[in-house]
Protein backbone atom coordinates (compact mmCIF):
# COMPACT_ATOMS: atom_id res chain seq x y z
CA UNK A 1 21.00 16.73 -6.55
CA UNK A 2 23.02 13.48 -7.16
CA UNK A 3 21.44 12.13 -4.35
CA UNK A 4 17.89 12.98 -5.56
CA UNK A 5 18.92 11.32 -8.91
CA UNK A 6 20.35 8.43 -7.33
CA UNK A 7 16.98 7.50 -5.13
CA UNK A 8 14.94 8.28 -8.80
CA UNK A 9 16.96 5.24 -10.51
CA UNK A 10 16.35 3.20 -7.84
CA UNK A 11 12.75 3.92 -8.26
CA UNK A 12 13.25 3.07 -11.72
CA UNK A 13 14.78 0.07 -11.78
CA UNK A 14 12.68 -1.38 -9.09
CA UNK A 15 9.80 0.13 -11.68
CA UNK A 16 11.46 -1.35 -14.62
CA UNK A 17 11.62 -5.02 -12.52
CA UNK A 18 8.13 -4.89 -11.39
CA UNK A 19 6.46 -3.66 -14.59
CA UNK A 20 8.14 -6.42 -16.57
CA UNK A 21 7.27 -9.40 -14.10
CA UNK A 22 4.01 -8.40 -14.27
CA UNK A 23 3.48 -8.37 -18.05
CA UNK A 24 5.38 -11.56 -17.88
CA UNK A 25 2.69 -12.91 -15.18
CA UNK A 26 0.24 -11.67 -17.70
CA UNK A 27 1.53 -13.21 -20.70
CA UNK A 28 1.97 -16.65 -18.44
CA UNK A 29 -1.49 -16.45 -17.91
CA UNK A 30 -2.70 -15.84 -20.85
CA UNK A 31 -1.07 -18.73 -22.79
CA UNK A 32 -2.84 -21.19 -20.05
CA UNK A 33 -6.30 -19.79 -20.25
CA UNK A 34 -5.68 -20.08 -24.10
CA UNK A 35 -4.85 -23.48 -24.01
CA UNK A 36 -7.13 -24.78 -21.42
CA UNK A 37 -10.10 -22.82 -23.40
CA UNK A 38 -8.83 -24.56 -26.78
CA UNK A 39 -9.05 -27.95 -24.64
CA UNK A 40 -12.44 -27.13 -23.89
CA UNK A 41 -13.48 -26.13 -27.62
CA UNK A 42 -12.10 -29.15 -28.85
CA UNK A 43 -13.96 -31.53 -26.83
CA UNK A 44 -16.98 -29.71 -27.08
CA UNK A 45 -16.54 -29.56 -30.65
CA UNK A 46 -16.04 -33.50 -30.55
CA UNK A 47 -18.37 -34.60 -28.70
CA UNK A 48 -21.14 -32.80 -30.56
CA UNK A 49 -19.95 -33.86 -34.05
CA UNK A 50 -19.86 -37.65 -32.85
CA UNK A 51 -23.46 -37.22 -30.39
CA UNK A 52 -25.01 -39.73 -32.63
CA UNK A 53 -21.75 -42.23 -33.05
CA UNK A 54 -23.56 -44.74 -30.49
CA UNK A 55 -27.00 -44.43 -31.90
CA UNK A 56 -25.10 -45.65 -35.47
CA UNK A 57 -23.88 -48.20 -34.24
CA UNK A 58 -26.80 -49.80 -32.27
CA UNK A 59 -28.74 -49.24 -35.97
CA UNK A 60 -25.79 -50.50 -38.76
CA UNK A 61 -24.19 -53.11 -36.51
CA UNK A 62 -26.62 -54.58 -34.19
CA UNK A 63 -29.90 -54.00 -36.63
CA UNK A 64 -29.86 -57.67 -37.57
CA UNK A 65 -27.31 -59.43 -35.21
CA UNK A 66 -28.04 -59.09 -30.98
CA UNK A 67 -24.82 -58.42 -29.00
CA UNK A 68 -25.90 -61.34 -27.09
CA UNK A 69 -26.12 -64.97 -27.67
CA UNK A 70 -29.05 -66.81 -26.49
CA UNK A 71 -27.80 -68.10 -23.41
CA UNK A 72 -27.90 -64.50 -22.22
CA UNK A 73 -23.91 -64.18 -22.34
CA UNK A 74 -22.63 -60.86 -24.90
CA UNK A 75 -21.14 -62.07 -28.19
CA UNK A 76 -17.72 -61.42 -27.44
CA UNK A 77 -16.47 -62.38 -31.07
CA UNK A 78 -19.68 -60.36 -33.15
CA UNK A 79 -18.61 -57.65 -30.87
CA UNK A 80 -14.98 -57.54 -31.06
CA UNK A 81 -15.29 -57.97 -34.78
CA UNK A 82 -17.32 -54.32 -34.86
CA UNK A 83 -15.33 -52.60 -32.17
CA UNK A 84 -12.09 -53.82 -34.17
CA UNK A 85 -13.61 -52.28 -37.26
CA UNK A 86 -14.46 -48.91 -35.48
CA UNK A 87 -11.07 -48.40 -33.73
CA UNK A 88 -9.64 -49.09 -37.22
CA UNK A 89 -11.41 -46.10 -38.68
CA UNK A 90 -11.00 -44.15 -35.54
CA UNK A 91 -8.22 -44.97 -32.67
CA UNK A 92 -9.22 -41.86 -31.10
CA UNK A 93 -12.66 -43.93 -29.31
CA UNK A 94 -12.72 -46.61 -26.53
CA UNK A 95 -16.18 -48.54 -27.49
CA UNK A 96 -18.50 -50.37 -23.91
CA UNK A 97 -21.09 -52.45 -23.57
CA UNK A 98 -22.74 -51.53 -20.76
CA UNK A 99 -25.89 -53.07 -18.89
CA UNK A 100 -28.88 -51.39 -17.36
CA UNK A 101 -26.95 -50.57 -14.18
CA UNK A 102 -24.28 -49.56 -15.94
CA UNK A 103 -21.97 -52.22 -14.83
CA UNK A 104 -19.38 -52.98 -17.67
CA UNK A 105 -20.18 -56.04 -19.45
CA UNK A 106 -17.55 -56.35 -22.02
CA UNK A 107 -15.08 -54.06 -24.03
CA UNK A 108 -12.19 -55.14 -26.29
CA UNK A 109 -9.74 -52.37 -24.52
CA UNK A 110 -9.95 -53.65 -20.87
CA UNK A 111 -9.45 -57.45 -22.38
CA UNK A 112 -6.28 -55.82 -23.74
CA UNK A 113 -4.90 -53.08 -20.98
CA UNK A 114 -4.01 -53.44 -17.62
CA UNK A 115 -7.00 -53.72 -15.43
CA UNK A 116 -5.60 -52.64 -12.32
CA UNK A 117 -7.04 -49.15 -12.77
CA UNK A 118 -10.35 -50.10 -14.08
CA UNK A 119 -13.59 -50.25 -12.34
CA UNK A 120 -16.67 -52.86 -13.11
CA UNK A 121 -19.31 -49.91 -12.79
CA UNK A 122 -19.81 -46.14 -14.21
CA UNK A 123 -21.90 -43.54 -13.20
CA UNK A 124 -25.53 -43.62 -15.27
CA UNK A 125 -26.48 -40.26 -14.42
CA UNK A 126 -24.35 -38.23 -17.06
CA UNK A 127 -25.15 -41.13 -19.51
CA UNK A 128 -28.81 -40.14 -19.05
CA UNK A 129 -28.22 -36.45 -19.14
CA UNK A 130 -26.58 -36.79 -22.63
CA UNK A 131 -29.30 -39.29 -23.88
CA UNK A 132 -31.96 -37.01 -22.41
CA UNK A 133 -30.03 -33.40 -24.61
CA UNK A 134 -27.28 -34.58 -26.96
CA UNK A 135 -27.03 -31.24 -27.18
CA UNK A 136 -25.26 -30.42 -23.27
CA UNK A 137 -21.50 -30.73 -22.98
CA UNK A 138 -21.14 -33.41 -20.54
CA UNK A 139 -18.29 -35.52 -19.15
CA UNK A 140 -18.62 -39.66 -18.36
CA UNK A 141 -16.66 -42.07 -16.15
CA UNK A 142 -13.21 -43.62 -17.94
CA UNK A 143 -13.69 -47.24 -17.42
CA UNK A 144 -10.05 -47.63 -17.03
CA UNK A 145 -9.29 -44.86 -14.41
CA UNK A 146 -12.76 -44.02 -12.22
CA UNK A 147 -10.95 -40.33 -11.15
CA UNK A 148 -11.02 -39.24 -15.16
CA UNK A 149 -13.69 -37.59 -16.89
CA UNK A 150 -14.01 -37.73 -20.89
CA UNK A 151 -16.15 -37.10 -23.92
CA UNK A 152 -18.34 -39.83 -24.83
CA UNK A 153 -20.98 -40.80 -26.57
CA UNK A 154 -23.88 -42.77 -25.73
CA UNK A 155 -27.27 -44.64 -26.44
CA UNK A 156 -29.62 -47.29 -25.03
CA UNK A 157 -30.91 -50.77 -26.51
CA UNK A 158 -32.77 -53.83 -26.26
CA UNK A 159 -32.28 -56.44 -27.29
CA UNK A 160 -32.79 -59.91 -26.45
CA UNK A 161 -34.96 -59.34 -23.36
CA UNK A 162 -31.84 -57.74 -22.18
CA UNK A 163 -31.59 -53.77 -21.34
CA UNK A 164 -28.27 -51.88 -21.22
CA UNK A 165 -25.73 -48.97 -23.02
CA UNK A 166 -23.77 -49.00 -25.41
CA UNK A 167 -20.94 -46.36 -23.85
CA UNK A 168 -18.13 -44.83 -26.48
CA UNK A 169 -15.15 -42.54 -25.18
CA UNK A 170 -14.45 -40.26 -28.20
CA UNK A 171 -10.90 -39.54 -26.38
CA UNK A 172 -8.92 -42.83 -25.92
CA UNK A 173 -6.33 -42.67 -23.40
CA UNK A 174 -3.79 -43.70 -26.59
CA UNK A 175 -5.23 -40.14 -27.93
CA UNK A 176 -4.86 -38.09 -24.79
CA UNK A 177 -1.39 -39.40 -24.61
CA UNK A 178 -0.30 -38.49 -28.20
CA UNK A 179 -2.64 -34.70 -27.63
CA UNK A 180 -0.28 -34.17 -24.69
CA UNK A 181 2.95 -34.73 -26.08
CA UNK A 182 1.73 -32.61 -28.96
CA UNK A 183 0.75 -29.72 -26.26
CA UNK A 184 3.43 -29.88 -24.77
CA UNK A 185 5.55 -29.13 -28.26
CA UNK A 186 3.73 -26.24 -29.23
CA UNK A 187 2.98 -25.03 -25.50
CA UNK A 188 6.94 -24.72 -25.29
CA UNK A 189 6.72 -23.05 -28.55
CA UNK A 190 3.71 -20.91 -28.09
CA UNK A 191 5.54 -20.09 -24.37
CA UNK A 192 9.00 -18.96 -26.17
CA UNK A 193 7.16 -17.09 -28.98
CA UNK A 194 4.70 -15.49 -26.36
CA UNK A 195 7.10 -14.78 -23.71
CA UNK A 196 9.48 -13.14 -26.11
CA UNK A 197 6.71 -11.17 -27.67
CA UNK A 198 5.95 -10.11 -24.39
CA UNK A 199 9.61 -9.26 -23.17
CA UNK A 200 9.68 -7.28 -26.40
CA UNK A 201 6.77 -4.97 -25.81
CA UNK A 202 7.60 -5.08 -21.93
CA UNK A 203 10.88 -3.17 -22.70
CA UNK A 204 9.43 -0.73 -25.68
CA UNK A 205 6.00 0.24 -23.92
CA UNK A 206 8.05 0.11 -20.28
CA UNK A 207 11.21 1.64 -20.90
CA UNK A 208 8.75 4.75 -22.56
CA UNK A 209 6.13 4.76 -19.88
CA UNK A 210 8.92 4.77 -17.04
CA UNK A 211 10.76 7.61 -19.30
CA UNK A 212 7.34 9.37 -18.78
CA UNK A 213 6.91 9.03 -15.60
CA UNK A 214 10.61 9.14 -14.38
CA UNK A 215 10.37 13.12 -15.99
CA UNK A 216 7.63 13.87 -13.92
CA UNK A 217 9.00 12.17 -10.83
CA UNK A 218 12.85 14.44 -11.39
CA UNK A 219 10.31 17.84 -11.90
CA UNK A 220 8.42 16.75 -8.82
CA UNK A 221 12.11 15.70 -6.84
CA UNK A 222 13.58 18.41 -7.81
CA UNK A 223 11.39 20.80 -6.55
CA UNK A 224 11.22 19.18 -3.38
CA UNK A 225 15.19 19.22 -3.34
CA UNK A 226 15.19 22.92 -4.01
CA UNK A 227 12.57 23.10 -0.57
CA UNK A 228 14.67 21.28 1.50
CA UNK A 229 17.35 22.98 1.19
CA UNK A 230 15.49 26.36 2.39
CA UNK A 231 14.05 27.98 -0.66
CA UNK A 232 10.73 28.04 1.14
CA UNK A 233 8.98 29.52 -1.98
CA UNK A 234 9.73 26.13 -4.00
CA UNK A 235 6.37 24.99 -5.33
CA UNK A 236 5.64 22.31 -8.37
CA UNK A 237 4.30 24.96 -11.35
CA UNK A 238 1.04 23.82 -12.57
CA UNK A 239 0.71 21.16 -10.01
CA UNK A 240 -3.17 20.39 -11.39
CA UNK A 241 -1.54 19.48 -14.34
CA UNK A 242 0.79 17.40 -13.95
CA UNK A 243 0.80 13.46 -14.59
CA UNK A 244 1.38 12.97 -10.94
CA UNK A 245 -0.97 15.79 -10.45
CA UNK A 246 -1.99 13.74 -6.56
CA UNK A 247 1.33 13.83 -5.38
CA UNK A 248 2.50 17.37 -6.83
CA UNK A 249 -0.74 19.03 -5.16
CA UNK A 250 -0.25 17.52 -1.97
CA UNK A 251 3.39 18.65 -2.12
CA UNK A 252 2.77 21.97 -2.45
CA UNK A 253 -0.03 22.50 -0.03
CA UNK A 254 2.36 20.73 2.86
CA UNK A 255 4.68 23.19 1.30
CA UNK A 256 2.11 25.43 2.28
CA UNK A 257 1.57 24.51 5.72
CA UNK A 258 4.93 24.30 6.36
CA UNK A 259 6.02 27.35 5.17
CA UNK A 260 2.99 29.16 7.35
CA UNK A 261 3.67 27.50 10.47
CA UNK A 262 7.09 28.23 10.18
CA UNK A 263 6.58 31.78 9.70
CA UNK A 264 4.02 31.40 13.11
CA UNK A 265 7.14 30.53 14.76
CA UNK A 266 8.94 33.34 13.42
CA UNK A 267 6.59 35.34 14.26
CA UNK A 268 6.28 34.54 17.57
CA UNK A 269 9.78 34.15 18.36
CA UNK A 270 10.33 37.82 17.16
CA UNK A 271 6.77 38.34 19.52
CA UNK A 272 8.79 37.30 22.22
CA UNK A 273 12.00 38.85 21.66
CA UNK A 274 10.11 42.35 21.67
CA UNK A 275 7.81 41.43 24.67
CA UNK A 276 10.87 40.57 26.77
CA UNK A 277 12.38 43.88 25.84
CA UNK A 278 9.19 46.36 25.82
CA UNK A 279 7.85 44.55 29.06
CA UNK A 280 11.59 45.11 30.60
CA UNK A 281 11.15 48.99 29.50
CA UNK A 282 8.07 49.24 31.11
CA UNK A 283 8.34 47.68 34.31
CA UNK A 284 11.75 49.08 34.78
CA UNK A 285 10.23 53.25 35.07
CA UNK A 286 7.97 52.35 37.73
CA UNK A 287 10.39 49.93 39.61
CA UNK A 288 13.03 53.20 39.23
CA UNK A 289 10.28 55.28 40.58
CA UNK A 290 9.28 53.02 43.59
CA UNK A 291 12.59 52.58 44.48
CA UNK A 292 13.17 55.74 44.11
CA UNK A 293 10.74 57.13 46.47
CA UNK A 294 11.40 54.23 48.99
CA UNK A 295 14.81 55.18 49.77
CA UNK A 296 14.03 59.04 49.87
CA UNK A 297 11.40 57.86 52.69
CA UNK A 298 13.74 55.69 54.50
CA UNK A 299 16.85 58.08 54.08
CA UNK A 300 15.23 61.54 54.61
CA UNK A 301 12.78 60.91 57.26
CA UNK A 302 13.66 63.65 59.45
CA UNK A 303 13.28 65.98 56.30
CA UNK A 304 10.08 65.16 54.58
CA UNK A 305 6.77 66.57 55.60
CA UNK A 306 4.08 64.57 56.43
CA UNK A 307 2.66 66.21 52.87
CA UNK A 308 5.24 65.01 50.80
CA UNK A 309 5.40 61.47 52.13
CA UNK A 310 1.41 61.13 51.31
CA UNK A 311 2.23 62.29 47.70
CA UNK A 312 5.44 60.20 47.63
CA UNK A 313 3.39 56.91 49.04
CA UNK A 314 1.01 58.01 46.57
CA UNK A 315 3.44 57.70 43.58
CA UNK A 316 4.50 54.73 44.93
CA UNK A 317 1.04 53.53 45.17
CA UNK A 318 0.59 54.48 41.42
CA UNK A 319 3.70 52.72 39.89
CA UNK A 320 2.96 49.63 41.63
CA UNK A 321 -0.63 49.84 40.23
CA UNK A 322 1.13 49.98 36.75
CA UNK A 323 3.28 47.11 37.60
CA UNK A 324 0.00 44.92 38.84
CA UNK A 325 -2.25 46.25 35.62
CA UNK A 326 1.07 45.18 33.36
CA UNK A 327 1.00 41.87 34.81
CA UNK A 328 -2.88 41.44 34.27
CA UNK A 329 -2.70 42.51 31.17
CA UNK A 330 0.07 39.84 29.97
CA UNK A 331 -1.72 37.06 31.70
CA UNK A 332 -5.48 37.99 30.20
CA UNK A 333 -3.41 38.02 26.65
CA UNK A 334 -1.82 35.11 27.14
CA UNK A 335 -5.25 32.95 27.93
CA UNK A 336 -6.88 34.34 24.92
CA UNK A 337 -3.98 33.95 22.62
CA UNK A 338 -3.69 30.32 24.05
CA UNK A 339 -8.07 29.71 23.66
CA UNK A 340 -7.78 28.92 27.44
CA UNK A 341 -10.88 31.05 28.33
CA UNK A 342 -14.11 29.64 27.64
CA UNK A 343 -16.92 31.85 27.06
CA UNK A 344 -20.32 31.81 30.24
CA UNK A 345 -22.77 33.55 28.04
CA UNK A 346 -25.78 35.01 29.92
CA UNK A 347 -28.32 37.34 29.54
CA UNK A 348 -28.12 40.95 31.15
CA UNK A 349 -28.57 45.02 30.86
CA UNK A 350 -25.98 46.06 28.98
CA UNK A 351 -26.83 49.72 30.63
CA UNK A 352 -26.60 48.67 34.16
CA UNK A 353 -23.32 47.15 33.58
CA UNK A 354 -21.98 50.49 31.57
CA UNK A 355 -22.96 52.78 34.89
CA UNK A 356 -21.46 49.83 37.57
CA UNK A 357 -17.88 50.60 35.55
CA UNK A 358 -18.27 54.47 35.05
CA UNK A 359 -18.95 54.84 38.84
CA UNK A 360 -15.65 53.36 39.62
CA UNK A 361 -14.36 56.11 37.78
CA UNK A 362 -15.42 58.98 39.39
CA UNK A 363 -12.11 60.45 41.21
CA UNK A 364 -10.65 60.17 38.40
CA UNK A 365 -13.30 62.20 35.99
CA UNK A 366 -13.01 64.57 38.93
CA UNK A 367 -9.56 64.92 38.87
CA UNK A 368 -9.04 65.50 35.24
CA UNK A 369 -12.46 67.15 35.15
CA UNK A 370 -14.10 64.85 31.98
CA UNK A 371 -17.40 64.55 31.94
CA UNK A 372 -19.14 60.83 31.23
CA UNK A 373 -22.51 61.23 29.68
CA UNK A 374 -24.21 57.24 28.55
CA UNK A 375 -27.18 58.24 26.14
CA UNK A 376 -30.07 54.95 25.34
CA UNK A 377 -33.62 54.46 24.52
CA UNK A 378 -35.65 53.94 27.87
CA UNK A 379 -38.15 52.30 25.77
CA UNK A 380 -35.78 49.72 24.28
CA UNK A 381 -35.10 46.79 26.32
CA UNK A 382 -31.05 46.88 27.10
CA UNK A 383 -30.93 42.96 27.40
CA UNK A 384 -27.90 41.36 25.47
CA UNK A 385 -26.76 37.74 25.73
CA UNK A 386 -22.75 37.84 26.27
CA UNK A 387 -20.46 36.66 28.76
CA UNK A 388 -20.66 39.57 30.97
CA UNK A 389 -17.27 39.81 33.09
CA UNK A 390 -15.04 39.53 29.55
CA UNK A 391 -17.74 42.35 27.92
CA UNK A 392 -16.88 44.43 31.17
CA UNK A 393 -13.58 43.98 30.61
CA UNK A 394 -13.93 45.17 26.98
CA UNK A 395 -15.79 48.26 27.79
CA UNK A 396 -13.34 48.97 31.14
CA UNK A 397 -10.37 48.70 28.68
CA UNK A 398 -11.91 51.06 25.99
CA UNK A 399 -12.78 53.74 29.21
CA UNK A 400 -9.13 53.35 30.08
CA UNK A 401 -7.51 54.17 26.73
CA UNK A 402 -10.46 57.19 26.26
CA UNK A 403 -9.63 58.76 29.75
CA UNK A 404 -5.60 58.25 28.68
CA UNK A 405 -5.99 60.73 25.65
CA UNK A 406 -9.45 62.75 26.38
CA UNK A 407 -8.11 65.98 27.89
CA UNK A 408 -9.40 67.91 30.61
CA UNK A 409 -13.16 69.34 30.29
CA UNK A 410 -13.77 66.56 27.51
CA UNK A 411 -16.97 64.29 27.24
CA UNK A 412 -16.71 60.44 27.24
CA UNK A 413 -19.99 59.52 25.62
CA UNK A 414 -22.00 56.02 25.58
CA UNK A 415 -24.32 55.48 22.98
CA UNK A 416 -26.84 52.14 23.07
CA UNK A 417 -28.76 51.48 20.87
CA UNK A 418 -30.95 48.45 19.87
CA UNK A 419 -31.44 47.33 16.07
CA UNK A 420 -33.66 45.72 14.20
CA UNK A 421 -31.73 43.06 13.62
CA UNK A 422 -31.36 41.93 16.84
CA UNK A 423 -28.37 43.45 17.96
CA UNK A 424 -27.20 46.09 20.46
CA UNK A 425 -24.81 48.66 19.21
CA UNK A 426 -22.29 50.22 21.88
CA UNK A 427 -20.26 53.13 20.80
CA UNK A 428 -17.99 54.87 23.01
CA UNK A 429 -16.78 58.30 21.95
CA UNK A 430 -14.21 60.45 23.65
CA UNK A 431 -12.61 64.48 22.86
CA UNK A 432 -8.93 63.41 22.74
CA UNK A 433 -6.78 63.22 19.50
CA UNK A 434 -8.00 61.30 16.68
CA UNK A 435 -6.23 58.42 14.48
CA UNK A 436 -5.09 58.77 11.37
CA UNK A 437 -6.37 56.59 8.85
CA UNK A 438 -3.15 53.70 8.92
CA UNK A 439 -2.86 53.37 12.16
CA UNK A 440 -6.38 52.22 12.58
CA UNK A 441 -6.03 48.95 11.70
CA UNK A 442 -2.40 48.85 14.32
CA UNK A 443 -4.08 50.20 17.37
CA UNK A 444 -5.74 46.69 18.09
CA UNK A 445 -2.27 45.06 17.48
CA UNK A 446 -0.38 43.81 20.18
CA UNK A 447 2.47 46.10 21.56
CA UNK A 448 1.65 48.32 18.08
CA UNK A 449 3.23 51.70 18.51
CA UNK A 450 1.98 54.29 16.19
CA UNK A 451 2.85 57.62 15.05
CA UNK A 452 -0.27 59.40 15.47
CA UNK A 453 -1.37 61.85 18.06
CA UNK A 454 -2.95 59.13 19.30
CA UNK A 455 0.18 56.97 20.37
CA UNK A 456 -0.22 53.89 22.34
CA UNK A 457 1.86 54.05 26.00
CA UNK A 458 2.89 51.46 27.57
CA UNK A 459 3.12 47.98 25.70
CA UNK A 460 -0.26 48.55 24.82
CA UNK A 461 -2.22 45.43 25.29
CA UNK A 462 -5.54 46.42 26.52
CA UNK A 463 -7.16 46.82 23.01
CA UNK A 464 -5.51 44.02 21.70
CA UNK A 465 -7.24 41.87 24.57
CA UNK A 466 -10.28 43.91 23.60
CA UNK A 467 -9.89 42.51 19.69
CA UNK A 468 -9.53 38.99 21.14
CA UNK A 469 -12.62 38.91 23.86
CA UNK A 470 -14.85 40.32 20.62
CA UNK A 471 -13.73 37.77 18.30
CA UNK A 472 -14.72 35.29 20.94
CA UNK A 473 -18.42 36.41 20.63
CA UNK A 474 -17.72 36.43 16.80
CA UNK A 475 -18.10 40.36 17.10
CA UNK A 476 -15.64 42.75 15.84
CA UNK A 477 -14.82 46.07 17.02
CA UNK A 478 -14.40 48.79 14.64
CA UNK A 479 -12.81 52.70 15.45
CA UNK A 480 -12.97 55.80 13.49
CA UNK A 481 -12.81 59.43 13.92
CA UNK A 482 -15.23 61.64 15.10
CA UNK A 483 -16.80 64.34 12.76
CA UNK A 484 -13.55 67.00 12.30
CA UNK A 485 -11.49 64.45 13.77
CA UNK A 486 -12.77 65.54 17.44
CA UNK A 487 -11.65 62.52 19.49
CA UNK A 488 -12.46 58.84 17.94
CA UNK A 489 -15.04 56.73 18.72
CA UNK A 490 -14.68 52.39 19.26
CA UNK A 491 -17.73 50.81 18.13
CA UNK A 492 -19.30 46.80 18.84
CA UNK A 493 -22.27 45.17 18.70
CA UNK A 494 -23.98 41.93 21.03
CA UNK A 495 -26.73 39.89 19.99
CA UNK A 496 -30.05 41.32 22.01
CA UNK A 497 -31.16 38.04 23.04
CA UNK A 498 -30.54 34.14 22.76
């Protein structure tokens, strides 16, 4: 049990660990998509309130006055004089004068910064996009470093003869500089605030949801404990239920399995202890008994009439029968136990076949003076589709046990008849003892010994391999009493055709 507990806080811990990095991942996350989507309203935001800044300008400042002189060259003084007065009102914007190729013609910034950076010529395409819809969020060229995109605002003029743009960044790189340093202050304190927020709930909502789940995992371990150990009953009560309901089901139906194959094995190993001893038993009579007789012939030969060593070689003759039908009988079992036989299903007359096997048994109906009497409809065709050698074997097995218990002047009756339904009933009924009611279900049993009148000799595997050859054709084979419990009948049924 300790060690079950110690393996369930390891699995809690490592829980713990994982669930908190991961709301900590979360909470990372979240406080960049916040900020970069705040970045984004802003200049959105921006740009559309100052759309028209470069349309205002081209109508207050250069209404009356042309941005160029009459030479052709720009007006550097007129137009410092306005950009100085715009950047007074608002540092935030960069202010161009652009011509029609967009090639920068003059701006008070790049006569004051370094112009390492800076590039002669901007791209006109978003200029025209925004000119076109004032109304799109778009990003421009920054003059002063060609890889940055910024807000701007634009608008076209003419004036002079001369065609060109005048180009405003409404995010100065003096702006962007003091917005960082600011986002970087309250990122940090956003971060701190957020991450402890998060490290806060992490522990509350964690440390309850791995109490939850821990107490299902100890029910769940605990059971499983108690099965290895060897309480093979152990199961996880209302499994269905549970939180873990995946993982206590599937416990408890490989609890399941395990428990039935395990009680196969016992099963069979207690099969085999009592096959090893009732198979010794019965081989060891008629080994006495040949034996037996063997060294009475080779001991006494002077004695013994030529009568008694014909009855002697008969017995003989007899017990090694036994021996051979013993050792056919374990072998057929064994196949069918094991599935090794495959059924050959063909079609033949089920009659035919029942008088080829009573004719082989005609010194012995003399002998015990039983009478074998096979009763059918001449009109009904006696065709059945089965594999024929196993269904001999059946009905050669059934004759057996009936001539074993029918005394002498008894009937062994055959009864075939065709139904309706397409299949061919065969009943065989003998004289002998009947079986009681309980011992029904035993006789078919392998190596079942029963109480009844009826008791099985031997280690009574013929109807057992009957049982099995039947289930093979998906038949069954079913045995009751005769009317005043005159002899039994066995009872099966093959389908009539294909």
């Amino acid at each position: 049990m300790n060690k079950c507990r110690s393996l369930s806080n390891k699995f809690i811990v490592k829980l713990g660990v994982l669930f908190l990095i991961t709301v900590l991942s979360i909470g990372i996350i979240y406080v960049y998509v916040t900020f970069f989507l705040l970045d984004n309203f802003y200049s959105q935001t921006t740009q559309k309130l100052n759309a028209n800044l470069a349309d205002h300008l081209i109508e207050e400042k250069f209404k009356n006055t042309s941005p160029f002189l009459d030479n052709g060259t720009v007006n550097v003084e007129l137009f410092d004089d306005i950009m100085h007065d715009m950047m007074a009102v608002n540092r935030a914007i960069e202010v161009y004068l652009l011509d029609k190729k967009g090639e920068v013609l003059h701006s008070l910034v790049l006569d004051h910064d370094d112009k390492s950076k800076a590039t002669k010529k901007i791209d006109l395409v978003p200029v025209k996009q925004f000119i076109a819809n004032k109304e799109v969020f778009i990003l421009g060229d920054d003059p002063k470093d060609i890889k940055s995109k910024k807000i701007f605002s634009a608008a076209a003029f003419e004036s002079k003869g001369q065609k060109g743009f005048i180009y405003i960044l409404l995010a100065s790189e003096s702006f962007e500089l003091v917005c960082e340093n600011l986002f970087k202050g309250y990122f940090s304190k956003l971060m701190f605030i957020a991450l402890l927020i998060t490290m806060l709930l992490a522990i509350v909502i964690g440390g309850l949801s791995i109490v939850f789940i821990s107490k299902n995992l100890l029910i769940i371990m605990h059971y499983v404990n108690r099965f290895k150990e060897g309480d093979l009953n152990s199961r996880i009560p209302n499994a269905s239920k549970s939180n873990l309901s995946i993982l206590a089901t599937t416990f408890n139906e490989m609890a399941d399995t395990i428990s039935f194959n395990m009680n196969e094995i016992y099963s069979i190993n207690t099969f085999k202890k009592e096959l090893i001893a009732t198979v010794s038993h019965d081989l060891r009579t008629p080994l006495t008994i040949i034996r037996g007789y063997a060294e009475t012939l080779k001991d006494g030969d002077d004695k013994i009439t030529n009568q008694n060593r014909k009855e002697f070689l008969k017995i003989i003759e007899n017990s090694t029968s036994s021996i051979s039908s013993l050792v056919n009988h374990l072998s057929d079992y064994s196949n069918l136990d094991a599935k090794q036989i495959k059924l050959k299903p063909s079609i033949f007359n089920i009659t035919e076949l029942v008088l080829d096997i009573t004719k082989r048994y005609n010194i012995i109906k003399e002998e015990k003076k039983i009478k074998i009497l096979i009763y059918h409809n001449k009109d009904d065709s006696q065709l059945v589709y089965a594999d024929k050698s196993l269904i001999e074997r059946v009905i050669q097995n059934i004759l057996d046990n009936s001539f074993k218990f029918t005394p002498s002047d008894g009937i062994i009756s055959f009864h075939i008849e065709k139904r309706k339904n397409g299949l061919t009933i065969i009943k065989i009924k003998d004289t002998g003892p009947g079986i009681r009611k309980q011992d029904r279900k035993l006789i078919f049993k392998k190596y079942a010994r029963t109480t009844s009148a009826r008791e099985v000799q031997g280690i009574g595997l013929g109807l057992a391999i009957v049982k099995k050859i039947m289930e093979l054709h998906n038949s069954d084979v079913k045995i009751y009493n005769n009317d005043k419990n005159r002899g039994c009948s066995f009872e099966f049924s093959l389908p009539s055709d294909k």
